[in-house]
N, C-alpha and C. Protein backbone atom coordinates (compact mmCIF):
# COMPACT_ATOMS: atom_id res chain seq x y z
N UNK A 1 0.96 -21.93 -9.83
CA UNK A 1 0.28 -20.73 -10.25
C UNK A 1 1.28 -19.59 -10.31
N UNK A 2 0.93 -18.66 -11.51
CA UNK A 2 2.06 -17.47 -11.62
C UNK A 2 1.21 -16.66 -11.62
N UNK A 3 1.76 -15.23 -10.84
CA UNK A 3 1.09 -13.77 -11.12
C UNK A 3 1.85 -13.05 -11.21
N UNK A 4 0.79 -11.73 -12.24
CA UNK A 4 1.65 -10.73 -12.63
C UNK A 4 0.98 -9.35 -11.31
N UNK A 5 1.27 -8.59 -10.99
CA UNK A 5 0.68 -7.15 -10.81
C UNK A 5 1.24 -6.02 -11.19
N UNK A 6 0.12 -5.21 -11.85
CA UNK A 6 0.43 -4.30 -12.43
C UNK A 6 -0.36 -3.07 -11.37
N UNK A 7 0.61 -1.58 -11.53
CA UNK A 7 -0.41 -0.60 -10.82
C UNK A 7 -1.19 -0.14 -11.81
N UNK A 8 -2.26 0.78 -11.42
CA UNK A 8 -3.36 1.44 -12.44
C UNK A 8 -3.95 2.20 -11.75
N UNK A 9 -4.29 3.43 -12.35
CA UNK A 9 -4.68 4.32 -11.80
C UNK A 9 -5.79 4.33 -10.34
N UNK A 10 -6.78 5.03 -9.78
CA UNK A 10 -7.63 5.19 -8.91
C UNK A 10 -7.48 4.26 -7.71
N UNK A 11 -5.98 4.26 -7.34
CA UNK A 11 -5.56 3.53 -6.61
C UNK A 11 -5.52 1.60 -6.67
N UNK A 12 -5.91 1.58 -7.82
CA UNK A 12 -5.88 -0.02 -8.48
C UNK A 12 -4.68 -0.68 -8.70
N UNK A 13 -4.98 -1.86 -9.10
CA UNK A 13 -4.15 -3.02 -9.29
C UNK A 13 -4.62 -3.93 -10.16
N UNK A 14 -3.73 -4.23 -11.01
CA UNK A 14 -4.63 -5.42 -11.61
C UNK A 14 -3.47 -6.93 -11.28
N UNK A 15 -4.43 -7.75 -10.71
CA UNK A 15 -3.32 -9.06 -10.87
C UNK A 15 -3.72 -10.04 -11.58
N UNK A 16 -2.91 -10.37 -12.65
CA UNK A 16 -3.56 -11.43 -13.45
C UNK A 16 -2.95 -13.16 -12.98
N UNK A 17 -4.20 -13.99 -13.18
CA UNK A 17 -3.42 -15.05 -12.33
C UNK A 17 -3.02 -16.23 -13.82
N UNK A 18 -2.22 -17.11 -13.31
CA UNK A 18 -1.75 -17.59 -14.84
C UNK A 18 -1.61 -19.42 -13.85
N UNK A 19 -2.49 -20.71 -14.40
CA UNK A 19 -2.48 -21.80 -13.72
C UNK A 19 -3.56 -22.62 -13.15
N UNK A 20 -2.80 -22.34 -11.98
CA UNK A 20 -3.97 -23.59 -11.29
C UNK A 20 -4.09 -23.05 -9.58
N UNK A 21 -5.08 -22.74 -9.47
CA UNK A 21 -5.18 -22.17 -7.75
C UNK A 21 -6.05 -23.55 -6.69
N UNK A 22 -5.15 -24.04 -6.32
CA UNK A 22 -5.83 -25.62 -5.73
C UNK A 22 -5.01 -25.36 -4.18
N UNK A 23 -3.49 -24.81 -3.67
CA UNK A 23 -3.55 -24.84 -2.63
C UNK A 23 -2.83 -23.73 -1.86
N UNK A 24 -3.08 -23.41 -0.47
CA UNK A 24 -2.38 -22.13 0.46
C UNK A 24 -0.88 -22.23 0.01
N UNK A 25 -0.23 -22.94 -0.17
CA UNK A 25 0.95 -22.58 -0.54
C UNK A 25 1.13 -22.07 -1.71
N UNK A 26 0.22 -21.90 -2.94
CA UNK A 26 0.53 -21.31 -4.01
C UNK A 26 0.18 -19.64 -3.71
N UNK A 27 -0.96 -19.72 -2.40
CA UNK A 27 -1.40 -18.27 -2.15
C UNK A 27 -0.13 -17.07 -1.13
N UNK A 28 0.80 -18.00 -0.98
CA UNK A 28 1.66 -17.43 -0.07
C UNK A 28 2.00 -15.86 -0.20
N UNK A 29 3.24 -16.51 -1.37
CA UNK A 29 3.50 -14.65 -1.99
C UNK A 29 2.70 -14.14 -2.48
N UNK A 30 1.51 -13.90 -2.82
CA UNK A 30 0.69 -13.56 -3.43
C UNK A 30 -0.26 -12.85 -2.79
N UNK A 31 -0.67 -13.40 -0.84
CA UNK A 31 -0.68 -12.88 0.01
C UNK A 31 0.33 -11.59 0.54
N UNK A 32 1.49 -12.18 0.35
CA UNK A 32 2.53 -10.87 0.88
C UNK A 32 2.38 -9.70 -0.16
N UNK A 33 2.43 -10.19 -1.37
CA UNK A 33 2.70 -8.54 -2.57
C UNK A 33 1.29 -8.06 -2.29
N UNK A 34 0.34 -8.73 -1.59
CA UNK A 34 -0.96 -7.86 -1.79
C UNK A 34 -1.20 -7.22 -0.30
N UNK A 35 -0.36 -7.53 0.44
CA UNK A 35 -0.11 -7.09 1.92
C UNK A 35 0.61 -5.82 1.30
N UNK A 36 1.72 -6.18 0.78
CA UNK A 36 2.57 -4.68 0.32
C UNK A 36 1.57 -3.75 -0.40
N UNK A 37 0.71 -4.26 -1.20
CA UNK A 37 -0.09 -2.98 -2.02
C UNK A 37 -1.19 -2.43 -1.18
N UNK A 38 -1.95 -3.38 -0.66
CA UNK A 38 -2.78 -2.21 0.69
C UNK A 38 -2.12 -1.49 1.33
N UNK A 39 -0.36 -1.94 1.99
CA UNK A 39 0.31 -0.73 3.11
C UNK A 39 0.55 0.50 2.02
N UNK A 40 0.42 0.20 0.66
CA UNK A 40 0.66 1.84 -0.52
C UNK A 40 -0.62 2.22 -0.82
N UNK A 41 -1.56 1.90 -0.34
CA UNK A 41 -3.09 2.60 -0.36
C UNK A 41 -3.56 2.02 -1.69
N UNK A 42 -3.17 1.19 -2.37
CA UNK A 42 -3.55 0.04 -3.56
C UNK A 42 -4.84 -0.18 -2.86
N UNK A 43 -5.88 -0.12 -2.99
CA UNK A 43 -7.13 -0.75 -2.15
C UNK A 43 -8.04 -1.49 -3.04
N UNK A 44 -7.98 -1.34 -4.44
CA UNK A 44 -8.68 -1.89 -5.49
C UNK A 44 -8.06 -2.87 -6.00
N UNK A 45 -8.35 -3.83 -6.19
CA UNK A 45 -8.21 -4.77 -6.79
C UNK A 45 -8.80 -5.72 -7.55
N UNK A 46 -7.89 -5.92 -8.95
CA UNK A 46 -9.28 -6.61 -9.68
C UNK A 46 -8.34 -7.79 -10.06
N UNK A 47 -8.36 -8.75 -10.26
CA UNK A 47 -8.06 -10.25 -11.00
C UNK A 47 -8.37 -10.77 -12.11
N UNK A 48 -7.34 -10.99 -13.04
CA UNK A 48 -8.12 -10.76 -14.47
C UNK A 48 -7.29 -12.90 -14.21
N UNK A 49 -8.62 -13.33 -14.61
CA UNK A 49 -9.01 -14.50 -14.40
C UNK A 49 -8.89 -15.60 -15.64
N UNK A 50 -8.28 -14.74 -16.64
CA UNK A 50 -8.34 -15.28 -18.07
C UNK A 50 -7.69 -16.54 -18.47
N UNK A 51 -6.24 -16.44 -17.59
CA UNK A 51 -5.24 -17.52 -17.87
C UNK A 51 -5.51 -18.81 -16.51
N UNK A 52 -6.38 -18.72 -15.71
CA UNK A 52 -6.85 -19.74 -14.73
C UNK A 52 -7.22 -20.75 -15.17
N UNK A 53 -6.76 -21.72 -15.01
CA UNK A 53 -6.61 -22.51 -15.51
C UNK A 53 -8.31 -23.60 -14.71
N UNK A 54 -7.46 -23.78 -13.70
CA UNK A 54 -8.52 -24.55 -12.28
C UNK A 54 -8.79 -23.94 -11.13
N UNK A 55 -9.61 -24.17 -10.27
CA UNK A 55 -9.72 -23.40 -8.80
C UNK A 55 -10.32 -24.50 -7.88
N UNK A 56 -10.16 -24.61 -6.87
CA UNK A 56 -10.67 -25.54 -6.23
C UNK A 56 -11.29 -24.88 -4.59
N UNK A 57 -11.87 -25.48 -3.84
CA UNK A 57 -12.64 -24.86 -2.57
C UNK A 57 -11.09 -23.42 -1.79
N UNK A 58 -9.94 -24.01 -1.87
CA UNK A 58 -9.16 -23.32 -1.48
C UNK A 58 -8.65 -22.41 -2.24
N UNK A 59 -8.94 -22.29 -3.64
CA UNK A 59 -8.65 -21.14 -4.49
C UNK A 59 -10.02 -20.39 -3.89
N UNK A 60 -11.23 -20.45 -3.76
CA UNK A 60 -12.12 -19.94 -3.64
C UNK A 60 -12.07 -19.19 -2.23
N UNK A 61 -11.63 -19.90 -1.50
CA UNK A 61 -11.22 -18.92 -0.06
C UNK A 61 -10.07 -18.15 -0.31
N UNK A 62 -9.55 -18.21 -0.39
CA UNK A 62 -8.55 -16.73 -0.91
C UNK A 62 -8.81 -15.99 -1.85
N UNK A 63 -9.83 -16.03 -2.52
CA UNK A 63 -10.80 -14.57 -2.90
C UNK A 63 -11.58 -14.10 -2.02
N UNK A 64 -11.96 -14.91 -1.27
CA UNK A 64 -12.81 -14.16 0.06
C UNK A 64 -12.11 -13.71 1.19
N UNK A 65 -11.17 -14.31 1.46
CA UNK A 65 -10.37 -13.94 2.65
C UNK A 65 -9.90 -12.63 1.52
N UNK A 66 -8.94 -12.34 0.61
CA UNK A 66 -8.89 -11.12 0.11
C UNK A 66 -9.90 -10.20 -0.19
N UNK A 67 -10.76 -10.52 -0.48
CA UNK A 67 -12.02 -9.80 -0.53
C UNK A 67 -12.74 -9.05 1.23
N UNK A 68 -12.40 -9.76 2.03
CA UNK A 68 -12.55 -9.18 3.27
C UNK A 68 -12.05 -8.56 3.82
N UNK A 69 -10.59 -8.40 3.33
CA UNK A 69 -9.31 -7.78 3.72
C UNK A 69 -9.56 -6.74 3.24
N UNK A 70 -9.79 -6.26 1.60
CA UNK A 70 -9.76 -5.20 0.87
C UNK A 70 -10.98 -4.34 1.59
N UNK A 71 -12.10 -5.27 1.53
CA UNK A 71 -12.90 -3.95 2.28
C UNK A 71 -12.84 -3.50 3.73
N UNK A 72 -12.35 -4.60 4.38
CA UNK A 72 -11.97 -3.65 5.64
C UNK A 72 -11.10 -2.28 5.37
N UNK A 73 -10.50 -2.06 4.24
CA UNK A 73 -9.74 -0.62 3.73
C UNK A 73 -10.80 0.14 2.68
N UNK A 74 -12.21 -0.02 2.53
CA UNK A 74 -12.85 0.81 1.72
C UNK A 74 -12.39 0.24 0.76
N UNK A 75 -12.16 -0.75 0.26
CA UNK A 75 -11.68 -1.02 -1.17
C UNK A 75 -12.47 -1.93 -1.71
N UNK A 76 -12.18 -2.36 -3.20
CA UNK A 76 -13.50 -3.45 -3.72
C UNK A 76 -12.44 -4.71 -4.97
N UNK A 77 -12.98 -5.62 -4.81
CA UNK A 77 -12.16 -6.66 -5.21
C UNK A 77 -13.05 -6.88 -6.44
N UNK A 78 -12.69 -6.50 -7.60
CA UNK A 78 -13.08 -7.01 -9.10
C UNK A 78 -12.54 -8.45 -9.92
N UNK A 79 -13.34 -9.35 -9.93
CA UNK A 79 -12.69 -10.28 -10.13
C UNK A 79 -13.82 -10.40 -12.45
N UNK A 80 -12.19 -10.39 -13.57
CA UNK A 80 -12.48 -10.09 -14.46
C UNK A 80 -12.06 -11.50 -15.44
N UNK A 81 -12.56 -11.49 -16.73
CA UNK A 81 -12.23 -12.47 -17.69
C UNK A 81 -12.52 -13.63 -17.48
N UNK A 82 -13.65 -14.23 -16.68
CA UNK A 82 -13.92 -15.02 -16.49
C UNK A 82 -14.21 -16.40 -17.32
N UNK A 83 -13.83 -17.55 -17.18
CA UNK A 83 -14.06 -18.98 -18.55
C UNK A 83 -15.08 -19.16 -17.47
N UNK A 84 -16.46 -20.15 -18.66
CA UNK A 84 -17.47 -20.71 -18.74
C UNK A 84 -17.31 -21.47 -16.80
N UNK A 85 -16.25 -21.99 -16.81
CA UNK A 85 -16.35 -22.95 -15.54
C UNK A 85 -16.36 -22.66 -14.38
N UNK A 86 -15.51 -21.19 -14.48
CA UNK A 86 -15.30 -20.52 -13.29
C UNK A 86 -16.57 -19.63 -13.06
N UNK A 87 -17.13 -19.06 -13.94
CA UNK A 87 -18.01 -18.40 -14.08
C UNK A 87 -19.52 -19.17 -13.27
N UNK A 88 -19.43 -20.63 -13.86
CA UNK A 88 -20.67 -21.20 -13.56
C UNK A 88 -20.44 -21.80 -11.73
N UNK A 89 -18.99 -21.74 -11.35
CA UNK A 89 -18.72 -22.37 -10.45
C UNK A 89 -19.00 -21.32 -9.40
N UNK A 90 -18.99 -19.98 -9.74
CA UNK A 90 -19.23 -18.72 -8.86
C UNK A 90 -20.59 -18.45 -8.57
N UNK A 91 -21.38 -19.03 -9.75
CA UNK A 91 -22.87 -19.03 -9.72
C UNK A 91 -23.85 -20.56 -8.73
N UNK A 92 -22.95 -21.55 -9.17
CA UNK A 92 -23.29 -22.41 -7.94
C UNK A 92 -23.14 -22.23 -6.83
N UNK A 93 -21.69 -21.70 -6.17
CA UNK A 93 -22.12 -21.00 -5.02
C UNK A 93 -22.29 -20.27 -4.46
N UNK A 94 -22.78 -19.57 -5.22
CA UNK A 94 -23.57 -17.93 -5.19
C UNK A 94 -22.84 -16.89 -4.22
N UNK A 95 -21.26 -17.46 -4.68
CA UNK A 95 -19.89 -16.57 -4.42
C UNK A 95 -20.17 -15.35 -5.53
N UNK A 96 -20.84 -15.27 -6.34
CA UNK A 96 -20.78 -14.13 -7.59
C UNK A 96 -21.58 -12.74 -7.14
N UNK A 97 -22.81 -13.11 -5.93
CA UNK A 97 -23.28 -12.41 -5.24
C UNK A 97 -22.63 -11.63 -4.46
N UNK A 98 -21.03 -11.99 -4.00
CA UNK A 98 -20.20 -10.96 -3.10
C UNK A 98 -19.16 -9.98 -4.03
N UNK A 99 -18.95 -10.62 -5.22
CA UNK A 99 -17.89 -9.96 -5.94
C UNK A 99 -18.32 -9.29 -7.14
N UNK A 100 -17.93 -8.08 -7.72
CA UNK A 100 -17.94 -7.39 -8.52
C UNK A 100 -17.79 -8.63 -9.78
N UNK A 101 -18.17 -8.41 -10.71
CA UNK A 101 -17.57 -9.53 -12.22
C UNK A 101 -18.00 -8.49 -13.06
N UNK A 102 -16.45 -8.39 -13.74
CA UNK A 102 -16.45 -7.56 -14.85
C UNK A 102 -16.17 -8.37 -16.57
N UNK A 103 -16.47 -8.10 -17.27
CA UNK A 103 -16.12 -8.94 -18.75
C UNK A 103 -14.85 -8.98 -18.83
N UNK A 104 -13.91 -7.50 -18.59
CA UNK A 104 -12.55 -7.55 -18.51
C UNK A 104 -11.83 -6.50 -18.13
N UNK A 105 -10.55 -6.42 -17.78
CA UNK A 105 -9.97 -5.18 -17.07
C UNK A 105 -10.36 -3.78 -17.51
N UNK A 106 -10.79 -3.70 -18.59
CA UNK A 106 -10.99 -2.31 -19.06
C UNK A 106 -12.34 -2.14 -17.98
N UNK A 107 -13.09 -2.82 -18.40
CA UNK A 107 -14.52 -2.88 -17.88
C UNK A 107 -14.24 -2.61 -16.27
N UNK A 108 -13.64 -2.82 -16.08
CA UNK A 108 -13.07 -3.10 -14.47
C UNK A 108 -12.77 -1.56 -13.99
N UNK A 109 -11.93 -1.42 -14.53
CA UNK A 109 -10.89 0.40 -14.37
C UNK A 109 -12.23 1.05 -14.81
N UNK A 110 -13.13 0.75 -15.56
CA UNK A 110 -14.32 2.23 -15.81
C UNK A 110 -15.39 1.97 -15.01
N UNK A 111 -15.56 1.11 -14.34
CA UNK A 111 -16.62 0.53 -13.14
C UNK A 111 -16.14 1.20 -11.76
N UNK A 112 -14.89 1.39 -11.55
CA UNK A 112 -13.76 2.07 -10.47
C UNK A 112 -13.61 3.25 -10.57
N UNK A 113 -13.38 4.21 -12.14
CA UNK A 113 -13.83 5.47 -12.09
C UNK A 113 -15.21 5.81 -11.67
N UNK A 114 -16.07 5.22 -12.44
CA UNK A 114 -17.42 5.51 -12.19
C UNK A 114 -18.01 5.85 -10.11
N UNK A 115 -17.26 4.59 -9.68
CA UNK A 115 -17.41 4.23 -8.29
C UNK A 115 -17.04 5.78 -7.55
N UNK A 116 -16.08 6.21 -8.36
CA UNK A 116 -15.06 7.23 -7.52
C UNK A 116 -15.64 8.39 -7.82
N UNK A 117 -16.46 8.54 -8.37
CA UNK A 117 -16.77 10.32 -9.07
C UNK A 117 -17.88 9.96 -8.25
N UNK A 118 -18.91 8.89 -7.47
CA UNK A 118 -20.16 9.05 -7.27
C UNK A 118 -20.12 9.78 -5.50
């Protein structure tokens, strides 16, 4: 698995993931650069999900373990661009109920302004 992160405004991030998320060792660095962006007040985070290839029970816990992390800092984990499989796989286990799902990063960054002016 490859990622990119980019900064973006309202204290965001976008990381796009590019592959296959099947085990903790692919989550390693990926863990650390997102350790580095919470210690810079990065607290938003969204995942643009487009180039994912596969996910498996352990890709799925490291959206939640990040997802628990971020809000222990007031922050909210947007997970965006979702394919048919991942989408339906979030709805089977009614993992879609904890996370924001946006159509796509834009959608994402104006869901985050919106959040911030309220």
């Amino acid at each position: 698995m490859n990622f990119n992160i980019e900064k973006k405004n309202n204290n965001s991030v976008l990381i796009k993931l590019d592959g296959r998320l099947i085990g903790d060792f692919q989550t390693i660095e990926l863990n650390d650069r997102l350790d580095e962006t919470l210690e810079e007040n990065y607290n938003n985070i969204i995942f643009d999900l487009s180039e994912l290839e596969y996910i498996n029970s352990t890709g799925l816990s490291f959206f939640l373990k990040t997802l628990t992390k971020v809000r222990r800092q007031d922050g909210e984990v947007i997970l965006c661009s979702l394919n048919a499989l991942l989408n339906n796989l979030l709805v089977t286990t009614k993992l879609s109920s904890f996370f924001t799902i946006c159509k796509d990063a834009d959608e994402a960054l104006n869901y985050l302004s919106k959040e911030k002016s309220l």
